[in-house]
Protein backbone atom coordinates (compact mmCIF):
# COMPACT_ATOMS: atom_id res chain seq x y z
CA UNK A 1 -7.70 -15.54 -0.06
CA UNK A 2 -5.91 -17.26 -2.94
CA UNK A 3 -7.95 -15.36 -5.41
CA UNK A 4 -6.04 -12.13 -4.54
CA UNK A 5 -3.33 -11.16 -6.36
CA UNK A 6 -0.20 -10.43 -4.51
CA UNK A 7 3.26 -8.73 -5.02
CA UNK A 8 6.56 -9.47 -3.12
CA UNK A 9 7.95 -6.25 -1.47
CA UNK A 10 11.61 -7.27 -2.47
CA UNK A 11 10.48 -7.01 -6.36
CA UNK A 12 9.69 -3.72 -5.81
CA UNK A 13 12.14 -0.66 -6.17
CA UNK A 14 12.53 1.61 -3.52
CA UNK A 15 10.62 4.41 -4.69
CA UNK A 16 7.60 2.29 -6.24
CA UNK A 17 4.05 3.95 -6.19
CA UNK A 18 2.37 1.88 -3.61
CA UNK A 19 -1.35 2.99 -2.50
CA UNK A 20 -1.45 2.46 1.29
CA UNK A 21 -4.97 1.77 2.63
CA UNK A 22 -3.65 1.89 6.45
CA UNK A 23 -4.98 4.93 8.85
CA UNK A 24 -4.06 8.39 8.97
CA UNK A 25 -1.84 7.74 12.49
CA UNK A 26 -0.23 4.49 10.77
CA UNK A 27 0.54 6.58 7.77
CA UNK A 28 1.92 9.72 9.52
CA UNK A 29 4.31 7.28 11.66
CA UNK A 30 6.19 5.66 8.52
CA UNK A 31 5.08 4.77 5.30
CA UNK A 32 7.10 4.08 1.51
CA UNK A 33 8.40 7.46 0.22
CA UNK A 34 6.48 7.29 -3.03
CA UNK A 35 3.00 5.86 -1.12
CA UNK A 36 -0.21 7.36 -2.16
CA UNK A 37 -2.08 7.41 1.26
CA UNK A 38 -6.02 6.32 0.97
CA UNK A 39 -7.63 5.05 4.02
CA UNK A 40 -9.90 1.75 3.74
CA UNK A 41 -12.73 3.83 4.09
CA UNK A 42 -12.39 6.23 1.81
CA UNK A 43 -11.28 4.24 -0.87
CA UNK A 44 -14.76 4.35 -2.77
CA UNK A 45 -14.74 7.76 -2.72
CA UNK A 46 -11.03 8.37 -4.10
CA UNK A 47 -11.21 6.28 -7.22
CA UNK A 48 -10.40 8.75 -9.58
CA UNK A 49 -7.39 9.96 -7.83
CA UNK A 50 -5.69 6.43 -7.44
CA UNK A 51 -2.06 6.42 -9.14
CA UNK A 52 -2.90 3.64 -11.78
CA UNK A 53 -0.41 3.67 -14.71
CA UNK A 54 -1.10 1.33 -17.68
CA UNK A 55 2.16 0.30 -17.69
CA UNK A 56 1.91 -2.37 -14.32
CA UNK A 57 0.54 -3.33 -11.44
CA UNK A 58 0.09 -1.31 -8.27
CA UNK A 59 0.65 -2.64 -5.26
CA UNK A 60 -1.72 -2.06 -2.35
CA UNK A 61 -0.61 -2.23 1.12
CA UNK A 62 -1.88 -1.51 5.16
CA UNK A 63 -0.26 -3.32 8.05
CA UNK A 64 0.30 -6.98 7.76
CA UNK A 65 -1.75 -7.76 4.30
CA UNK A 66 -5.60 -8.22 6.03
CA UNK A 67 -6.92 -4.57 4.78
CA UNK A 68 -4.90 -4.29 1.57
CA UNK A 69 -6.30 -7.57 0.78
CA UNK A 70 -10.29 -6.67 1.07
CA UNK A 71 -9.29 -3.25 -1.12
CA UNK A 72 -7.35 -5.23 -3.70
CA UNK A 73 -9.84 -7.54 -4.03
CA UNK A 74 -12.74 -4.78 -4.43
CA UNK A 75 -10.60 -3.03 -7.14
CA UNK A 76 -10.12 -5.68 -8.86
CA UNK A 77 -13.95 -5.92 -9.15
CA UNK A 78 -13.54 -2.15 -10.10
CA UNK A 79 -11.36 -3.13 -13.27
CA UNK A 80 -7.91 -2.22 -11.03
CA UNK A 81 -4.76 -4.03 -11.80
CA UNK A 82 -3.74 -4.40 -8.10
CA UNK A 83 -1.68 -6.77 -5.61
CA UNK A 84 -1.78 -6.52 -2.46
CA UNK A 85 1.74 -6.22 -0.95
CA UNK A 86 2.65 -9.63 0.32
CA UNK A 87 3.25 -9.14 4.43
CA UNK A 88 2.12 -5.63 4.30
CA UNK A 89 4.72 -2.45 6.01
CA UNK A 90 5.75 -4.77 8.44
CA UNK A 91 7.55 -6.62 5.86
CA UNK A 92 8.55 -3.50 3.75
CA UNK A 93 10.44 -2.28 7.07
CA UNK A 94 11.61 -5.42 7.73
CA UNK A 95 12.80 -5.93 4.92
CA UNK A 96 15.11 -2.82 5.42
CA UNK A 97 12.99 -0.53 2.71
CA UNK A 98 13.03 3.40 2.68
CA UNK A 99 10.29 4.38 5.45
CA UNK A 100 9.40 8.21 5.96
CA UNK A 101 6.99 9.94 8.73
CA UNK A 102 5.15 13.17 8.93
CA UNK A 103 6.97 15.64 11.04
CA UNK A 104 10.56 15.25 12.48
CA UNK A 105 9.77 11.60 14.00
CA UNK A 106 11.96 8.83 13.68
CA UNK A 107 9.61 6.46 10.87
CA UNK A 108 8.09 3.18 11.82
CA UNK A 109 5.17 1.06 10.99
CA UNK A 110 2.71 1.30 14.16
């Protein structure tokens, strides 16, 4: 997995773009404020409506790093510039990074 480029949640701001790949019960729990929310699945499908600017990288994140990696390294085969977010939400909430959930539910990363 060396080949896949990462990004280090702490170098992030706290309102960063960040596409998260995670499932639609992960995402409504907590997620970053600014996330995009794909699933894995349909990420083939929702190319044209990924938040790529030309002016860096996105980061990609699910869990712990083991989905975001597989997407990051398919869009990069796509022509993405992409990193998957090194240590995924759990390190983003960790980390002590703005979370929000669907609802009135207190967010956290399932």
């Amino acid at each position: 997995m060396s080949d896949i480029p990462e990004i280090d949640p702490v170098t992030l701001p706290d309102d960063a773009v960040i596409l998260d790949v995670r499932e639609q019960n992960e995402w409504d729990a907590g997620h970053a404020p600014n996330a995009v929310h794909v699933p894995l699945g349909d990420l083939p499908s929702a190319l044209d409506s990924l938040p790529i600017s030309d002016d860096g990288t996105l980061a990609v994140v699910c869990r712990g790093g083991g989905r975001s990696s597989r997407a990051v390294a398919w869009l990069v085969q796509q022509g993405f510039d992409v990193a998957n977010l090194t240590g995924g939400m759990k390190a983003w909430e960790a980390g002590g990074r703005p979370l929000t959930a669907a609802g009135d539910a207190e967010p956290h990363v399932l």
